[in-house]
C-alpha atoms as a PDB file:
ATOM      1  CA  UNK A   1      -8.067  22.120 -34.294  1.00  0.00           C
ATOM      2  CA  UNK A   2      -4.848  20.436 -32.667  1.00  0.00           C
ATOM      3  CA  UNK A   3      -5.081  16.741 -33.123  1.00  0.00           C
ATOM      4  CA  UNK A   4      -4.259  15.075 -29.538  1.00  0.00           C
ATOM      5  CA  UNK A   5      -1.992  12.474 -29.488  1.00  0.00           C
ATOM      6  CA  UNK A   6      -1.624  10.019 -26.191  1.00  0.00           C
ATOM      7  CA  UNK A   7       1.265   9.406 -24.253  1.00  0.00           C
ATOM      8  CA  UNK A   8       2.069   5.376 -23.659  1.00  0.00           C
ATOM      9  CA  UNK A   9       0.707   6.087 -19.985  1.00  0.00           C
ATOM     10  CA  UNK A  10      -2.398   7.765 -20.780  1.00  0.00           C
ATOM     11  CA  UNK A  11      -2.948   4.114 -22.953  1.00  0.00           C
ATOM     12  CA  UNK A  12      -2.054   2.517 -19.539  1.00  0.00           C
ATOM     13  CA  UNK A  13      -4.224   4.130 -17.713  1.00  0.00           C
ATOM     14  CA  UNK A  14      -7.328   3.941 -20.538  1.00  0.00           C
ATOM     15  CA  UNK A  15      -6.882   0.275 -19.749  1.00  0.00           C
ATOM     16  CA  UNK A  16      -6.987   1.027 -15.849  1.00  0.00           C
ATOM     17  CA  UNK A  17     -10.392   2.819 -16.209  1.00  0.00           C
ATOM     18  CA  UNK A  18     -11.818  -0.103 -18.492  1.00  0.00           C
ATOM     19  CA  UNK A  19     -10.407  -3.157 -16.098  1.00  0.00           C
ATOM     20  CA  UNK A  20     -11.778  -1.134 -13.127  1.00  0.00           C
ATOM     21  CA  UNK A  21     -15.135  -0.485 -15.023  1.00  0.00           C
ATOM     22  CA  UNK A  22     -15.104  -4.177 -15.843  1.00  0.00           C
ATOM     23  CA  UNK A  23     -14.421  -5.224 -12.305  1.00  0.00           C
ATOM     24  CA  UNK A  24     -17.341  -2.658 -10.845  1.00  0.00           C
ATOM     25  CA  UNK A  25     -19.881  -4.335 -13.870  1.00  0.00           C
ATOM     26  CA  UNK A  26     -18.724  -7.686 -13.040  1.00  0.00           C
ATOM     27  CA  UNK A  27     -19.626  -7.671  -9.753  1.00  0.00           C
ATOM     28  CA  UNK A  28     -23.056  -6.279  -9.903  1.00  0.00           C
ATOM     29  CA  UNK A  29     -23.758  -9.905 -10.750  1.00  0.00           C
ATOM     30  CA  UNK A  30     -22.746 -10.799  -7.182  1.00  0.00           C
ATOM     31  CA  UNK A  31     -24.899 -11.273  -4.241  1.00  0.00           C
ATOM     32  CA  UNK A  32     -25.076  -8.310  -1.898  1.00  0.00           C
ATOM     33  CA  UNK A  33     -22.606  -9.728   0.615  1.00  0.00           C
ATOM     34  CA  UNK A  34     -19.984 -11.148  -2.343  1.00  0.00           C
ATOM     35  CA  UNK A  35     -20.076  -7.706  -4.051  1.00  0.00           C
ATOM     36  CA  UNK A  36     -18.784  -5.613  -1.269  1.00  0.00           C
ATOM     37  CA  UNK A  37     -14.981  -6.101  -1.835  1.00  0.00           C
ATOM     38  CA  UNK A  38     -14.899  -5.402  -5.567  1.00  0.00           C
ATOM     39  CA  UNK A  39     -16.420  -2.411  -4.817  1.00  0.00           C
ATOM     40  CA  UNK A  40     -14.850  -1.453  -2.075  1.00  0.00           C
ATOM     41  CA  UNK A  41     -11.451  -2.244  -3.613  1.00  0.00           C
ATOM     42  CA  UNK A  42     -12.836  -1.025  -7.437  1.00  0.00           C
ATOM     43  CA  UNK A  43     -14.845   2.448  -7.178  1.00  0.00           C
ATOM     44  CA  UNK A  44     -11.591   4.233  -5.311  1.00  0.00           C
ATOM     45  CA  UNK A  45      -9.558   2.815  -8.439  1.00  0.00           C
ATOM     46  CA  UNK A  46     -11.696   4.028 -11.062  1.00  0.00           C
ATOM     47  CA  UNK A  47     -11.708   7.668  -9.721  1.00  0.00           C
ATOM     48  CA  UNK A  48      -8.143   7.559  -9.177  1.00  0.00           C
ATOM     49  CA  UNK A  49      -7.543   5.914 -12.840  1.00  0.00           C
ATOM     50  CA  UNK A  50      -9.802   8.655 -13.991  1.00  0.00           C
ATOM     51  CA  UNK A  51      -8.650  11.737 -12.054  1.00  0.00           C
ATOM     52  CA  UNK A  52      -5.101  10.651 -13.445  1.00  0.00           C
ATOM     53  CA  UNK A  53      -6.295   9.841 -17.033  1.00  0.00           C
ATOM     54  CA  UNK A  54      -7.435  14.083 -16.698  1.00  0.00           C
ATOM     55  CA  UNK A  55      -4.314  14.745 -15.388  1.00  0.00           C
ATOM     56  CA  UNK A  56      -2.446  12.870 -18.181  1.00  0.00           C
ATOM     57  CA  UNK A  57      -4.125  14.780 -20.850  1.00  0.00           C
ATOM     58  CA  UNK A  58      -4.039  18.383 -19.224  1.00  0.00           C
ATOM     59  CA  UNK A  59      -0.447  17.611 -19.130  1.00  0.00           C
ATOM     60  CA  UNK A  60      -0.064  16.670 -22.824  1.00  0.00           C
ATOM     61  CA  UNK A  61       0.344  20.250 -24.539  1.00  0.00           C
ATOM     62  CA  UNK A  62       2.843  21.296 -22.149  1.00  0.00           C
ATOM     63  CA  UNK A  63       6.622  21.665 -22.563  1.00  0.00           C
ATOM     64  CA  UNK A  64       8.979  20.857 -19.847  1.00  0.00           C
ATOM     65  CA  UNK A  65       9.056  17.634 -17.291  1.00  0.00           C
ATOM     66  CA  UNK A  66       5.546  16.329 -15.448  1.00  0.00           C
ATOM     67  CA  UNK A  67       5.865  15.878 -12.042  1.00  0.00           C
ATOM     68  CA  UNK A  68       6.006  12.428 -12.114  1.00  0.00           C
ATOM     69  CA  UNK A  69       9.163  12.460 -14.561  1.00  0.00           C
ATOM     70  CA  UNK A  70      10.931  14.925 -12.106  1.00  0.00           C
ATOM     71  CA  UNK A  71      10.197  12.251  -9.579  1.00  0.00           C
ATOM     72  CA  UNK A  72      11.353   9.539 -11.746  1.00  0.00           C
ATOM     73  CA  UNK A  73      14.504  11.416 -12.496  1.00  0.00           C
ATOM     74  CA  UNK A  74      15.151  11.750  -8.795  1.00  0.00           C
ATOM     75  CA  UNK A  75      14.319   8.312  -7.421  1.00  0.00           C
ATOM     76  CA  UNK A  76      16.759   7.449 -10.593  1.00  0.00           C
ATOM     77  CA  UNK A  77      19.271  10.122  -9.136  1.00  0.00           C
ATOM     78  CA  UNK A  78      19.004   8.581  -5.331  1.00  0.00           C
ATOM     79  CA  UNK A  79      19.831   4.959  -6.889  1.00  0.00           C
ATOM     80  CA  UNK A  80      22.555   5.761  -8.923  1.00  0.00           C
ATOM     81  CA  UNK A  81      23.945   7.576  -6.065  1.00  0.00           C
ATOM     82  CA  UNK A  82      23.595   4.496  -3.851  1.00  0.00           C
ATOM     83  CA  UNK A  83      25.027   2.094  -6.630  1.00  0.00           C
ATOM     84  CA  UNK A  84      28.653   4.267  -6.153  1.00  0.00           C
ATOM     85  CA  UNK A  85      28.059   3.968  -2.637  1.00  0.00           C
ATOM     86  CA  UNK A  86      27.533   0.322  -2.375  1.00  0.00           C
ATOM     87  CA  UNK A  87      30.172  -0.207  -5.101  1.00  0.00           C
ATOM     88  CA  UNK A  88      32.631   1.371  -2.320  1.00  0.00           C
ATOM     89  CA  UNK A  89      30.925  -0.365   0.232  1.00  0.00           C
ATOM     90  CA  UNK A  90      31.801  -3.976  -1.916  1.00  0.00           C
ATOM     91  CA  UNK A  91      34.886  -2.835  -2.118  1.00  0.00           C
ATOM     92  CA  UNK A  92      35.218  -2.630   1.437  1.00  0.00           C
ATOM     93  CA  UNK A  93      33.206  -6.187   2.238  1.00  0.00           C
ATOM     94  CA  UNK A  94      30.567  -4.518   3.617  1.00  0.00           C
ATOM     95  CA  UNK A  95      27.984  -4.618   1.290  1.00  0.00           C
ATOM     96  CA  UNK A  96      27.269  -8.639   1.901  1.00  0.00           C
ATOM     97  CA  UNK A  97      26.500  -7.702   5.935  1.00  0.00           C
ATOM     98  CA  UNK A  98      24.316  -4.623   5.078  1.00  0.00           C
ATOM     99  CA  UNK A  99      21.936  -6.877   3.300  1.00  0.00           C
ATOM    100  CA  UNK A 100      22.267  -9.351   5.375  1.00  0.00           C
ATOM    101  CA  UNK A 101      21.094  -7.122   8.231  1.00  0.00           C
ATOM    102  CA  UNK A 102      18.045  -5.537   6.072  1.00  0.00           C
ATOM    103  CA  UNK A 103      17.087  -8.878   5.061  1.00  0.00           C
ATOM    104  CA  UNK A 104      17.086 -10.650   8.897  1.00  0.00           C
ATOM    105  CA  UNK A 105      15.398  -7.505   9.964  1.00  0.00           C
ATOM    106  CA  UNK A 106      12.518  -7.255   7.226  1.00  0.00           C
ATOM    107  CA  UNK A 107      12.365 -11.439   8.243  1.00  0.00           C
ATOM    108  CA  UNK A 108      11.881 -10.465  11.851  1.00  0.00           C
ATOM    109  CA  UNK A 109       8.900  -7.843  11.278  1.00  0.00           C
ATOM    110  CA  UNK A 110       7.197  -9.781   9.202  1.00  0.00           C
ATOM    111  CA  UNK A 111       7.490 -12.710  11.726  1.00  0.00           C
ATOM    112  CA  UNK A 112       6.346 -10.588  14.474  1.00  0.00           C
ATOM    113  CA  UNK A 113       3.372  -8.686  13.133  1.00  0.00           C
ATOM    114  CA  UNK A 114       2.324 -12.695  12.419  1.00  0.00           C
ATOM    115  CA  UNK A 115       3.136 -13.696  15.885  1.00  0.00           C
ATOM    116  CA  UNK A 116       1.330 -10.027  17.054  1.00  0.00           C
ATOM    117  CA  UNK A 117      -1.547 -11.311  14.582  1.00  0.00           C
ATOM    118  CA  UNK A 118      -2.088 -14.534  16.232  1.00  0.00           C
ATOM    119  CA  UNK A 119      -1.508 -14.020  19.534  1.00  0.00           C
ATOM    120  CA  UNK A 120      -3.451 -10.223  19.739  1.00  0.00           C
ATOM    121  CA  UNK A 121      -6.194 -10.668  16.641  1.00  0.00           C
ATOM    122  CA  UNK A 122      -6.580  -8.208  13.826  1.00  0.00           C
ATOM    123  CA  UNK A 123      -8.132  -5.486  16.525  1.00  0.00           C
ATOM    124  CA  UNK A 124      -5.208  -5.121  18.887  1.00  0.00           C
ATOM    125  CA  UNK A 125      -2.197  -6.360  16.423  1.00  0.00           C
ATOM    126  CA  UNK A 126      -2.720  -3.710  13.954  1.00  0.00           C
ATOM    127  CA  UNK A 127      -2.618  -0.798  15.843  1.00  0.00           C
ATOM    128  CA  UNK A 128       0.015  -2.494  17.798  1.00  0.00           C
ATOM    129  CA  UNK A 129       2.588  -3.370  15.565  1.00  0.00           C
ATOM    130  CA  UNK A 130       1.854  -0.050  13.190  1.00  0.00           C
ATOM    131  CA  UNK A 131       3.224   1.725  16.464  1.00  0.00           C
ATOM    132  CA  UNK A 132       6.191  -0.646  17.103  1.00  0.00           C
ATOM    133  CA  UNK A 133       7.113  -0.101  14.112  1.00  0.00           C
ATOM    134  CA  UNK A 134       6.644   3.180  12.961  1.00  0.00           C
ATOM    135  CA  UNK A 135       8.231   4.460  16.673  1.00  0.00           C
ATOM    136  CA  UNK A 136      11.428   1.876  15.998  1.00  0.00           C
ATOM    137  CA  UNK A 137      11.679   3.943  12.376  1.00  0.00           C
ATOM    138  CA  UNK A 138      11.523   6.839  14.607  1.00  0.00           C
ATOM    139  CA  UNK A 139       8.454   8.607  13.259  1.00  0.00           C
ATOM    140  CA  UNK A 140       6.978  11.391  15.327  1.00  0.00           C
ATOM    141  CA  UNK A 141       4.297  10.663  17.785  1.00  0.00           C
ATOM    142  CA  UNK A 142       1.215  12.604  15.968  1.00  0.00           C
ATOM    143  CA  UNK A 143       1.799  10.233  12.705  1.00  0.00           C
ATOM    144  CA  UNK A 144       2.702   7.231  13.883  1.00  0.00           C
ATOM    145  CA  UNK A 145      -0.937   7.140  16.292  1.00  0.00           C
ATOM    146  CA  UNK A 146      -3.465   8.831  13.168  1.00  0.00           C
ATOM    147  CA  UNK A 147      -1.716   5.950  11.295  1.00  0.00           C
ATOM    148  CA  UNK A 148      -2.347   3.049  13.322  1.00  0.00           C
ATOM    149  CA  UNK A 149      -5.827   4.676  14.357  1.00  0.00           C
ATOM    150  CA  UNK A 150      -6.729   4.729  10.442  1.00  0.00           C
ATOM    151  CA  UNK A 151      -5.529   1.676   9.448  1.00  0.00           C
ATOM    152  CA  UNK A 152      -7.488   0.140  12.015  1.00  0.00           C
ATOM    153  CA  UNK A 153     -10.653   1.926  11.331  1.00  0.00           C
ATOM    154  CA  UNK A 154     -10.104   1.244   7.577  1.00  0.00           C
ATOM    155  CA  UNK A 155      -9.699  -2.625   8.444  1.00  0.00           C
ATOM    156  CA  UNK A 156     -12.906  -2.588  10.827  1.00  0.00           C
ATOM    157  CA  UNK A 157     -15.103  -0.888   8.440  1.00  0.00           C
ATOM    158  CA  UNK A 158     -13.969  -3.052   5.274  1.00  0.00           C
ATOM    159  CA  UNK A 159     -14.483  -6.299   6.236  1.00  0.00           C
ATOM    160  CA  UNK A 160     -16.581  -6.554  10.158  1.00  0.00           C
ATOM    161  CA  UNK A 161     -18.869  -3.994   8.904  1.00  0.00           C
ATOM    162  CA  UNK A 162     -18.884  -3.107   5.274  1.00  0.00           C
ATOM    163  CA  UNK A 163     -18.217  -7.611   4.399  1.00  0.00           C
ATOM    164  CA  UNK A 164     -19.654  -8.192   7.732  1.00  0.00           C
ATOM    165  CA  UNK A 165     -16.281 -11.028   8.489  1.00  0.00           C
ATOM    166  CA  UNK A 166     -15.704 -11.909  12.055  1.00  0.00           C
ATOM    167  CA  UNK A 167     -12.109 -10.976  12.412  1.00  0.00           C
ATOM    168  CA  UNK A 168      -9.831 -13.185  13.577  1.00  0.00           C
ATOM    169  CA  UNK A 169      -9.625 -12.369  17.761  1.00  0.00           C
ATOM    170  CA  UNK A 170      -6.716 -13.845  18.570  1.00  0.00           C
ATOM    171  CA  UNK A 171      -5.614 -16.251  21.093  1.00  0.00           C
ATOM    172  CA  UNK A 172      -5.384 -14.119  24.285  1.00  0.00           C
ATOM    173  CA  UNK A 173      -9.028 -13.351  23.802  1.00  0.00           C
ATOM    174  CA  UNK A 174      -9.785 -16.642  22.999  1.00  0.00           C
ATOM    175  CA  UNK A 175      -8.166 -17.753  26.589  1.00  0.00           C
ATOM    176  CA  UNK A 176      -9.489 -14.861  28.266  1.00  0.00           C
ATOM    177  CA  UNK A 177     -13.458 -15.600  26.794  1.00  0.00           C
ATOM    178  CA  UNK A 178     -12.950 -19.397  27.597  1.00  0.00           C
ATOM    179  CA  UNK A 179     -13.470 -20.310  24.238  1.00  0.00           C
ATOM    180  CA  UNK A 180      -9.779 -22.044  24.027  1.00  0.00           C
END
């Protein structure tokens, strides 16, 4: 019988499955209520640790590249790529604004989905900004609204069903229920 020997991920993801089992034991100690999150959070990680684990070892008496290394070697091909590009871009002084810009603008989203958050609550600002932003990146229509729809349905059911939270309403509701 062929011995198996396991790659350095396969050991990486061996310790994924035991943290995540750890986590998942853990927090059986918990109350009902404190529990929810690790588990929420935990059982999708374990079956993905696991399912990749599989993966890892189907893929260990094969010749050739995994799929992951052929994406590796691309994302490696894109940045070296973009290194002789912003090397002629330095050369050119233009490599100081173009980072400039990125910066500012990743500054400015971030500032805004806080400013949606507060003003608009977790129910409306979610949704909301996932469009604004996805439509500014110029996604198509049918993707940018199943996005926002399932990001907020994942957020409702996490944490104001599954934890039960009150989230945050924001402060237009607040001035529109009198509360403020």
């Amino acid at each position: 019988m062929k011995e198996m020997k396991l790659k350095p991920k396969a050991y990486f993801n061996l310790f994924l499955i035991i943290f995540f089992a750890a986590v998942i034991v853990g927090a059986m100690g918990y109350t009902h209520k404190a529990r929810l999150i690790p588990l929420v959070v935990g059982l999708p990680c374990l079956a993905m640790a696991i399912a990749q684990f599989i993966l890892d070892l189907g893929k260990g008496g094969r010749k050739g590249i995994s799929g992951e290394e052929e994406l590796f070697r691309g994302v490696m091909e894109k940045l070296i790529h973009q290194e002789i590009v912003t090397e002629d871009e330095e050369k050119k002084g233009k490599k100081d604004s173009g980072e400039r810009k990125r910066f500012f603008q990743t500054i400015f989203w971030i500032l805004s989905f806080v400013a949606c958050l507060y003003v608009f609550g977790f129910s409306i600002a979610i949704p909301l900004f996932t469009i604004l932003f996805m439509r500014y990146k110029r996604e198509k229509w049918v993707l940018t609204l199943c996005t926002a729809a399932g990001l907020w349905v994942v957020i409702y059911v996490a944490f104001a069903i599954a934890a039960g939270l009150d989230l945050y309403p924001g402060l237009l509701i607040e001035i529109i229920r009198g509360t403020r």
